[in-house]
N, C-alpha and C. Protein backbone atom coordinates (compact mmCIF):
# COMPACT_ATOMS: atom_id res chain seq x y z
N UNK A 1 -1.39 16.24 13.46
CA UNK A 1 -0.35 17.26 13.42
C UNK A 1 0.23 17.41 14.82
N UNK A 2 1.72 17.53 14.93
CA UNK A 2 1.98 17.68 16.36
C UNK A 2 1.65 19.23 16.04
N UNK A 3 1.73 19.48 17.61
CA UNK A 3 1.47 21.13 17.99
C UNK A 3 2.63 21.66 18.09
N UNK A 4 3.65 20.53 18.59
CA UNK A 4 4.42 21.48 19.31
C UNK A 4 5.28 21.78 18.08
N UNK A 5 5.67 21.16 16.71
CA UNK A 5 6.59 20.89 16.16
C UNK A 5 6.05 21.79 14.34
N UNK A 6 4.68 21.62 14.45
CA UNK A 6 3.89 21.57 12.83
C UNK A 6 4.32 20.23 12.09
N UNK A 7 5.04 19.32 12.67
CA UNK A 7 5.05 18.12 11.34
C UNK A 7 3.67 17.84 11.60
N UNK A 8 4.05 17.02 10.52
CA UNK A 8 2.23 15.66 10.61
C UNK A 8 3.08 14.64 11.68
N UNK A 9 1.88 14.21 11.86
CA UNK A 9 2.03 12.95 12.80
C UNK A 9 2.23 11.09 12.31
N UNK A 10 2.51 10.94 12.93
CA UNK A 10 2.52 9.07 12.45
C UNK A 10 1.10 8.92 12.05
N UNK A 11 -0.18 9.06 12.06
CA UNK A 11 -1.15 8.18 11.68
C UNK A 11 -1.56 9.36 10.77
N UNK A 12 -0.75 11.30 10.28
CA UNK A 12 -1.10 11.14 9.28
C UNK A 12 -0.24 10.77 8.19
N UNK A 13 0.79 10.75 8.32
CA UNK A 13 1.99 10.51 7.35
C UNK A 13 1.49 9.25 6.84
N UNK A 14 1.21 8.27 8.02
CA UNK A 14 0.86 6.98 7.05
C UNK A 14 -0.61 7.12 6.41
N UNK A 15 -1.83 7.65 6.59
CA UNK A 15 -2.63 7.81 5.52
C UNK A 15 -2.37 8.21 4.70
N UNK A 16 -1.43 9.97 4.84
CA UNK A 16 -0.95 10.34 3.12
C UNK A 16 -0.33 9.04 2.21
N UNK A 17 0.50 8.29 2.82
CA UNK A 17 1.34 7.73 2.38
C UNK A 17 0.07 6.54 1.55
N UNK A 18 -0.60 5.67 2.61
CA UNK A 18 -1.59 4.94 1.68
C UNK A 18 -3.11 5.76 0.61
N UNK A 19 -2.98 6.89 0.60
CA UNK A 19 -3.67 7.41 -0.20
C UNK A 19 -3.34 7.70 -1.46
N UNK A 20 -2.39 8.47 -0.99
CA UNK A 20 -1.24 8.51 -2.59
C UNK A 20 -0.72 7.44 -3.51
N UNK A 21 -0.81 6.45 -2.29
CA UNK A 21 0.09 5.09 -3.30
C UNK A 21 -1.28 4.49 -3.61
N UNK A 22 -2.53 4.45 -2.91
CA UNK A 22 -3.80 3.85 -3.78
C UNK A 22 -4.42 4.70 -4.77
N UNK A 23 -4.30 5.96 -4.65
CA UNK A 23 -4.66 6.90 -6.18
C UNK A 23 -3.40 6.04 -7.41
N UNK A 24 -2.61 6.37 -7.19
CA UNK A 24 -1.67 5.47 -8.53
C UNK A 24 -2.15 4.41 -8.84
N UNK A 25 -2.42 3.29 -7.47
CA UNK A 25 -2.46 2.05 -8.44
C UNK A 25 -3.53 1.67 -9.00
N UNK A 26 -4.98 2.64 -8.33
CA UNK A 26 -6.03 2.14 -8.87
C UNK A 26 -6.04 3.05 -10.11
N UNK A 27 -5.75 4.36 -10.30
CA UNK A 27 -5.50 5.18 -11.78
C UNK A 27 -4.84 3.67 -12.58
N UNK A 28 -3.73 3.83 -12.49
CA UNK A 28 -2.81 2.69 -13.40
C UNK A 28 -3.31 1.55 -13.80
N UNK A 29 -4.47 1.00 -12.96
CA UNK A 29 -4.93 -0.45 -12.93
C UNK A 29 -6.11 0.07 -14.27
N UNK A 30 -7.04 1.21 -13.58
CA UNK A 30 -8.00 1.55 -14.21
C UNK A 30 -7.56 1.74 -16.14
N UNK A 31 -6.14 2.27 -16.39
CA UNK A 31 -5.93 2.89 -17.34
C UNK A 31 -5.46 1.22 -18.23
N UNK A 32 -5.27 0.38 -17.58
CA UNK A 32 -4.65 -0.84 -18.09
C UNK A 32 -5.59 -1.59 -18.12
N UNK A 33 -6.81 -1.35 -17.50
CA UNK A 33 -8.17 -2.53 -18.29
C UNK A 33 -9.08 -2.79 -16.87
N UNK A 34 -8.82 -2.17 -15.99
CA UNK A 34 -9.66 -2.24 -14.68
C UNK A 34 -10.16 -1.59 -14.51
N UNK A 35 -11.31 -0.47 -14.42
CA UNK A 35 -11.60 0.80 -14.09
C UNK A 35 -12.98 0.31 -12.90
N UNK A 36 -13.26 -0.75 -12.92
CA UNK A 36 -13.91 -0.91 -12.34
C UNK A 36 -13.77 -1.13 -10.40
N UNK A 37 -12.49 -1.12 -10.69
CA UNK A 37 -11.46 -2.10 -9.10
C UNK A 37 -11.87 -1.15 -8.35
N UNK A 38 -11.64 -1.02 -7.42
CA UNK A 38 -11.63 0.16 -6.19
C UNK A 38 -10.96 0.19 -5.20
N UNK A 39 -10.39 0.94 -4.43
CA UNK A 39 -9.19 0.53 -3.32
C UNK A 39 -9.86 -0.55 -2.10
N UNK A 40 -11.49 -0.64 -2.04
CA UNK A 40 -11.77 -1.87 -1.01
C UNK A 40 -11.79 -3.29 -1.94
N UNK A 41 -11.23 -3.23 -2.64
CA UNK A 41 -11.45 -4.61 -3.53
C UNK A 41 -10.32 -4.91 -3.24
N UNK A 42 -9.37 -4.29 -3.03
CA UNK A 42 -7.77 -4.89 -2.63
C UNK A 42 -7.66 -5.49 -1.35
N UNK A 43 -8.39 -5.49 -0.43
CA UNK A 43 -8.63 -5.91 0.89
C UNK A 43 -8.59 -7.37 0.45
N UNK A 44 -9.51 -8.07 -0.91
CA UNK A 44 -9.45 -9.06 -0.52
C UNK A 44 -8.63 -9.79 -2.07
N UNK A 45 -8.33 -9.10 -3.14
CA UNK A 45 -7.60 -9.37 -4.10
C UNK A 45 -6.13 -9.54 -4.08
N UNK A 46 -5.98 -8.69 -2.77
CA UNK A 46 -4.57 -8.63 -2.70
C UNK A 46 -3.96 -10.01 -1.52
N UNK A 47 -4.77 -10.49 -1.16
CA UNK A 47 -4.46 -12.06 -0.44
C UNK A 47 -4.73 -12.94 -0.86
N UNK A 48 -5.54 -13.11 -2.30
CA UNK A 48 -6.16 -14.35 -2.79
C UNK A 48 -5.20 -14.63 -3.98
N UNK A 49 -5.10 -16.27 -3.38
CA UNK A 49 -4.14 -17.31 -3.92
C UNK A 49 -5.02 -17.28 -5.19
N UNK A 50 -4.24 -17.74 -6.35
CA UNK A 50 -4.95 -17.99 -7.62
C UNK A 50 -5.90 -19.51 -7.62
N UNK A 51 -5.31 -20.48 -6.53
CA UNK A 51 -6.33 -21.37 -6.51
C UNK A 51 -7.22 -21.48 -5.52
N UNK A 52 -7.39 -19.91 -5.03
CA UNK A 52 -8.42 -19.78 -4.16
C UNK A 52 -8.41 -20.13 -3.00
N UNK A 53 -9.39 -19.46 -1.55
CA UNK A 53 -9.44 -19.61 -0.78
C UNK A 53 -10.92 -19.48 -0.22
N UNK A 54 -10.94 -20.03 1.38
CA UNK A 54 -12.22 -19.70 1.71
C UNK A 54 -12.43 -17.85 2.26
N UNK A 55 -13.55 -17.63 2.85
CA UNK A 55 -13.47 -16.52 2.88
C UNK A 55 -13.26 -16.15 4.38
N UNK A 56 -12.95 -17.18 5.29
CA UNK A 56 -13.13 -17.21 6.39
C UNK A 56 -11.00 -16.75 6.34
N UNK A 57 -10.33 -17.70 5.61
CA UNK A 57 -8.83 -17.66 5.28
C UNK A 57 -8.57 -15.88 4.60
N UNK A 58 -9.49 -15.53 3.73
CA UNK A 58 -9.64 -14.04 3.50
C UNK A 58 -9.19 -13.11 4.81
N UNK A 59 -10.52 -13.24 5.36
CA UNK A 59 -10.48 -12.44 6.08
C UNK A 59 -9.30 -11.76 7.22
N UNK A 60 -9.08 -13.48 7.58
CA UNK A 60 -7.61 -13.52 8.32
C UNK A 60 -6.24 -12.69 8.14
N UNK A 61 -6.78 -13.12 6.60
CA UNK A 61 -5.24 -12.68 5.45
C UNK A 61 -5.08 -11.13 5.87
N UNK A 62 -6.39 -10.58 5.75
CA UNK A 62 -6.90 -9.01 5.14
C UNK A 62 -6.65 -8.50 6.72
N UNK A 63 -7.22 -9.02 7.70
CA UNK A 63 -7.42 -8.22 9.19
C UNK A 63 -8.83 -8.10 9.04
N UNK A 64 -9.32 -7.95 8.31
CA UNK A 64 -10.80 -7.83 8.11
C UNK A 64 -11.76 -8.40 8.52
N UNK A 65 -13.08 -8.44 9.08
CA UNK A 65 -14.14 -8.97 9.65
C UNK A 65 -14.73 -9.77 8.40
N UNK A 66 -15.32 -10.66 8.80
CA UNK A 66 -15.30 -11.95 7.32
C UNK A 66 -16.93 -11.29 6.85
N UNK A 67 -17.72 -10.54 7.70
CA UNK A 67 -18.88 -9.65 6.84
C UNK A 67 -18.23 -9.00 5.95
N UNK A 68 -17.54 -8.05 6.38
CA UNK A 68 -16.86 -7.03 4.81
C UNK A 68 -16.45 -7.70 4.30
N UNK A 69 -15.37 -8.50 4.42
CA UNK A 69 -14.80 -9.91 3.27
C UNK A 69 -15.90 -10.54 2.15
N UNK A 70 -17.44 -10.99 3.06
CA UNK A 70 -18.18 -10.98 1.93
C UNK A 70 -18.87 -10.62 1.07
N UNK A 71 -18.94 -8.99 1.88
CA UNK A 71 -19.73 -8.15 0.74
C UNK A 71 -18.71 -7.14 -0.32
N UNK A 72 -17.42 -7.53 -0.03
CA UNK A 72 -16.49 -7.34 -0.90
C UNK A 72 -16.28 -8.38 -2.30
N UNK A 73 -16.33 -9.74 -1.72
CA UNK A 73 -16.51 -10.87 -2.45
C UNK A 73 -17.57 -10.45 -3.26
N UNK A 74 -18.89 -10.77 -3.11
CA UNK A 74 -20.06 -9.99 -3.58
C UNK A 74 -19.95 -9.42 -4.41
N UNK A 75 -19.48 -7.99 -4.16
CA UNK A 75 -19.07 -7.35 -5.55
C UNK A 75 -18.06 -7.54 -6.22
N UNK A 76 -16.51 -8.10 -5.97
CA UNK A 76 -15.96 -9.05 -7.03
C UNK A 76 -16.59 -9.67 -7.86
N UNK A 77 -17.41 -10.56 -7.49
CA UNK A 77 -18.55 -11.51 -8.23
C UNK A 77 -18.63 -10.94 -8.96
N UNK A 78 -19.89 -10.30 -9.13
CA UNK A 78 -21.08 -9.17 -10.11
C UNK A 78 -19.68 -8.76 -10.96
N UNK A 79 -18.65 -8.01 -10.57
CA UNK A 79 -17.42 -7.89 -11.31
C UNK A 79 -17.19 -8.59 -12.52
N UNK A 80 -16.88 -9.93 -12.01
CA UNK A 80 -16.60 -10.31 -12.83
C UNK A 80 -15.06 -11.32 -11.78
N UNK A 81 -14.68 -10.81 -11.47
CA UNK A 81 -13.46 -10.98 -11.10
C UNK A 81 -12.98 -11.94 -10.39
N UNK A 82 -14.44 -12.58 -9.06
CA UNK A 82 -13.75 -14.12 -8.57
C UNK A 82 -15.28 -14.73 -8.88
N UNK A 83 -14.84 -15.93 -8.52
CA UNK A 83 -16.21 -17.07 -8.54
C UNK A 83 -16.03 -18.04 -6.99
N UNK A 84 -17.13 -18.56 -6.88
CA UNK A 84 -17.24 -19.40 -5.62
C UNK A 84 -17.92 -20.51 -6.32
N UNK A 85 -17.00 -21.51 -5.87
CA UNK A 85 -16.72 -23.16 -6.17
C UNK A 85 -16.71 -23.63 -4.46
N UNK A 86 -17.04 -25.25 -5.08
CA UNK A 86 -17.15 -25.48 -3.50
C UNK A 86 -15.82 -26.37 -3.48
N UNK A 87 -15.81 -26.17 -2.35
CA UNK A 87 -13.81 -26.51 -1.48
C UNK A 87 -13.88 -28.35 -1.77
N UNK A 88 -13.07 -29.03 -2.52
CA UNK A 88 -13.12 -30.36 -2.69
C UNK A 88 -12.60 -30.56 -1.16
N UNK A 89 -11.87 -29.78 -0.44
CA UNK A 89 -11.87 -30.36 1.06
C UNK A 89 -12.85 -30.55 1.86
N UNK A 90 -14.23 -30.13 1.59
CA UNK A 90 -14.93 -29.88 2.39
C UNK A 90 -16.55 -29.26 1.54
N UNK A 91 -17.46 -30.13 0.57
CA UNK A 91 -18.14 -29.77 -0.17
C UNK A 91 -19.17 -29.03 0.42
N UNK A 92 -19.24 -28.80 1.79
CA UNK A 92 -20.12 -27.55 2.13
C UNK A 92 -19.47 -26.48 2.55
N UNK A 93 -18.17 -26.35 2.31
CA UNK A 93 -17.53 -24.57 2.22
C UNK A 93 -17.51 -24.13 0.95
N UNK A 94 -17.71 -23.13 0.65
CA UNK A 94 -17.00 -22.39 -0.55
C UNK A 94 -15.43 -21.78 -0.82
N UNK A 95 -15.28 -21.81 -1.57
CA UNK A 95 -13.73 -21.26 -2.02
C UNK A 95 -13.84 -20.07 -3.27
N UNK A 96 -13.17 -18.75 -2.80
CA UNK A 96 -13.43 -17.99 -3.69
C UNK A 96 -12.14 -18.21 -4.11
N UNK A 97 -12.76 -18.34 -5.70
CA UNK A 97 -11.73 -18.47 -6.68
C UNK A 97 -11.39 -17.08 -7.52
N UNK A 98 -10.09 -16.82 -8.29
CA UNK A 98 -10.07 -15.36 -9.03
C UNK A 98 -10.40 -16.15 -10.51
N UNK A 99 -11.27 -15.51 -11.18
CA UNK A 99 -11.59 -15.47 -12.56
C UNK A 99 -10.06 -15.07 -13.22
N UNK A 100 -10.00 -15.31 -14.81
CA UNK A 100 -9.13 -14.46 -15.38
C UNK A 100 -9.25 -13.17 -15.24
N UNK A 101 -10.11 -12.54 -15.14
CA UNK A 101 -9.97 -11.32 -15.29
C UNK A 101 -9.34 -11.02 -13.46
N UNK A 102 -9.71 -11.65 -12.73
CA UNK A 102 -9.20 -11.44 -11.42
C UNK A 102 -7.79 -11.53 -11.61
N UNK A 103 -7.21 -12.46 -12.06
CA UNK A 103 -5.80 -13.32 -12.41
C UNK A 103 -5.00 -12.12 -13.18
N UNK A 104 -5.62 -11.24 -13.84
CA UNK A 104 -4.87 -10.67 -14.75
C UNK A 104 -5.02 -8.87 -13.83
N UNK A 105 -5.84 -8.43 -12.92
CA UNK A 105 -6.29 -7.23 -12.39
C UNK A 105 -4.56 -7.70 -10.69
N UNK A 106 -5.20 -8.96 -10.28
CA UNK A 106 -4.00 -9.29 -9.28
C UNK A 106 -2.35 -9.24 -9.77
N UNK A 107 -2.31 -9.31 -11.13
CA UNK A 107 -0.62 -9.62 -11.43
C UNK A 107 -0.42 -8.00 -12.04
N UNK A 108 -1.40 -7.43 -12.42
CA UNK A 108 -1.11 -6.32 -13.22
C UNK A 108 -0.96 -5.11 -11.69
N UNK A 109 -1.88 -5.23 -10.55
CA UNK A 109 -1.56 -4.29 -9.38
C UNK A 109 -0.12 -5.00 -8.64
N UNK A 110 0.22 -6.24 -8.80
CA UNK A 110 1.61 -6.47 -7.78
C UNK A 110 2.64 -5.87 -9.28
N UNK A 111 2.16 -5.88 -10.30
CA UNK A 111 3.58 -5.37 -11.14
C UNK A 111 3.67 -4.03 -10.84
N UNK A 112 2.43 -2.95 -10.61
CA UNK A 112 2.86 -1.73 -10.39
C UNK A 112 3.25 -1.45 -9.30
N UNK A 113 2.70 -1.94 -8.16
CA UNK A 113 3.43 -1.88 -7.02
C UNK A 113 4.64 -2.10 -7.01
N UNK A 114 4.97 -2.75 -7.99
CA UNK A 114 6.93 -3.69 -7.59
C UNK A 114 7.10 -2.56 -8.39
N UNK A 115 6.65 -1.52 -9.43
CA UNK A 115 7.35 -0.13 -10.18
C UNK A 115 7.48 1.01 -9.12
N UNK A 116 6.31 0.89 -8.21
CA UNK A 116 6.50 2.25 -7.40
C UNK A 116 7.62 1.75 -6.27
N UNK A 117 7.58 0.83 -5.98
CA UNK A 117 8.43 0.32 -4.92
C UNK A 117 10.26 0.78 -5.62
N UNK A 118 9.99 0.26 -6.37
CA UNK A 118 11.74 0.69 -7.29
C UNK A 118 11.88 2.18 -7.98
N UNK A 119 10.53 2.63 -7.66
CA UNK A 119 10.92 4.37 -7.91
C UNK A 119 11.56 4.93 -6.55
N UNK A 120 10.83 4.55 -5.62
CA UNK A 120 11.18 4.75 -4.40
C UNK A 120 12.51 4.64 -4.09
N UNK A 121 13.05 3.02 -4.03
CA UNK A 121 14.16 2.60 -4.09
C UNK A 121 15.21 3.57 -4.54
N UNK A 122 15.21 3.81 -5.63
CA UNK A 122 15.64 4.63 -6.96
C UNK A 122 16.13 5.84 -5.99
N UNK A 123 15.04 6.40 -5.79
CA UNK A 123 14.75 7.86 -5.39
C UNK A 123 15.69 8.10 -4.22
N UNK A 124 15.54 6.97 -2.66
CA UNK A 124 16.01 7.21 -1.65
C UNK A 124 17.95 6.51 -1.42
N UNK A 125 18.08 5.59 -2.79
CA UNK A 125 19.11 5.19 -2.55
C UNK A 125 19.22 3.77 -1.77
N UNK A 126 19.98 2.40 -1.94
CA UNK A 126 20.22 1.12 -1.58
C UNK A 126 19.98 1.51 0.15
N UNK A 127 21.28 1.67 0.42
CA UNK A 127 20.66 2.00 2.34
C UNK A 127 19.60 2.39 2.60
N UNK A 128 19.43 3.66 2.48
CA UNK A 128 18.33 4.79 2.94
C UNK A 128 16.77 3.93 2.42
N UNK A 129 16.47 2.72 1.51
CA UNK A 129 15.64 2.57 1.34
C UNK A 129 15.28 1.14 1.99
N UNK A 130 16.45 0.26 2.35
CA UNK A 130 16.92 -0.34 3.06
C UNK A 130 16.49 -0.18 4.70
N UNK A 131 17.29 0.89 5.50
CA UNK A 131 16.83 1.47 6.26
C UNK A 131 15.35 1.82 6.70
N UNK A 132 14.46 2.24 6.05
CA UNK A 132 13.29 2.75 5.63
C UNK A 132 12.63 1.43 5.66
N UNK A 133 12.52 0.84 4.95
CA UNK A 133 11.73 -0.62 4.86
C UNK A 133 11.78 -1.27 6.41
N UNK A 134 12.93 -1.36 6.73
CA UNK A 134 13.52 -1.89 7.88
C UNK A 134 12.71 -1.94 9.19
N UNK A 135 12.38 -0.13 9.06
CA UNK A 135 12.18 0.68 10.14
C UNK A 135 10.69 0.70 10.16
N UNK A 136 10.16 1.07 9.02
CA UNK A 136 8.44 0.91 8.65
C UNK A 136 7.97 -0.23 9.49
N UNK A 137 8.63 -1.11 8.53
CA UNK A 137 8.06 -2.47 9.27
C UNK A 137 8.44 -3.08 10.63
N UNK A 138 9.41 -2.41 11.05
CA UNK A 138 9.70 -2.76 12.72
C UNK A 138 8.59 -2.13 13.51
N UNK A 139 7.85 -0.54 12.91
CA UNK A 139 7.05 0.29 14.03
C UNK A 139 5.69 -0.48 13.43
N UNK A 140 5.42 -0.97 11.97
CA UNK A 140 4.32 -1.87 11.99
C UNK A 140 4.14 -2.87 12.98
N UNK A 141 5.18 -3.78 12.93
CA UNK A 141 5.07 -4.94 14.32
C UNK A 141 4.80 -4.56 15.54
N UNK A 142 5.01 -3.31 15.64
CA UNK A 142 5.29 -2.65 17.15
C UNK A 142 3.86 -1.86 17.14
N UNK A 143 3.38 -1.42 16.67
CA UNK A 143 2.10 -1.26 16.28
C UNK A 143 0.86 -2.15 16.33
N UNK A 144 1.16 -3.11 16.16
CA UNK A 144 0.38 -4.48 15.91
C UNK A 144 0.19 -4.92 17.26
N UNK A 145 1.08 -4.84 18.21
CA UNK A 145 1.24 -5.10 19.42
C UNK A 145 0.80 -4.32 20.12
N UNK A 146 0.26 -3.25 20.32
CA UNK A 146 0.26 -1.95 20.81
C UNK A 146 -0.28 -2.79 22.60
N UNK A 147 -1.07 -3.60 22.39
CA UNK A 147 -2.01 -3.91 23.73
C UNK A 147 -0.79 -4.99 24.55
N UNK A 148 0.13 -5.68 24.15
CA UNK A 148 1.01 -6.29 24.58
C UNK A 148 2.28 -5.21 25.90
């Protein structure tokens, strides 16, 4: 919260912002045949190619430390949701692969996302959402950099 002003601040606006939009999609996912997903399962569902990757390429994807990557994997597994096959590039890596049910939990969270994204749209208008996207992701990059 600033003091001087009462808004929220940049790091909380953007938690509200990813809290709210992960209550929807995991409700929505849950109500459509997932109830099991959880918002740390997206860390690594939401970068995995359908013909799979290693978990070392995960992690990268995610920002994530490739320990959480595998005890996320882990419980995908037990899930149900990916499998580990070994990499025909390289028969002593593994490649986590998405199961169908992974295949069908990954296309069913990017479809709701692409609904909330066009409510949004909707809501703020072609520019203004335009603008907004623009701007998010310029202070993300700029963010990313912070030590530069």
């Amino acid at each position: 919260m600033d003091a001087s002003t009462g808004e929220p601040d940049l790091g909380m606006l953007v938690g509200q912002l990813g809290r709210a939009l992960q209550e929807e999609l995991f409700t929505r996912l849950a109500e459509q045949g997932h109830p099991q997903v959880r918002p740390r399962h997206g860390v690594v569902l939401a970068v995995l190619p359908a013909s799979g990757a290693r978990a070392t390429e995960l992690a990268q994807r995610s920002g994530q430390h490739k320990q959480i990557v595998g005890v996320i994997v882990d419980e995908l597994e037990r899930l149900g949701y990916v499998r580990r096959e070994a990499d025909p590039a390289d028969r002593r890596a593994k490649l986590i692969v998405p199961t169908e049910a992974g295949l069908d939990e990954i296309d069913k969270a990017r479809a709701i996302l692409a609904q909330i994204e066009r409510r949004h749209h909707r809501s703020l208008g072609d520019d203004a959402y335009r603008t907004f996207k623009a701007t998010f992701e310029h202070v993300t990059r700029s963010q990313r950099d912070w030590r530069q």
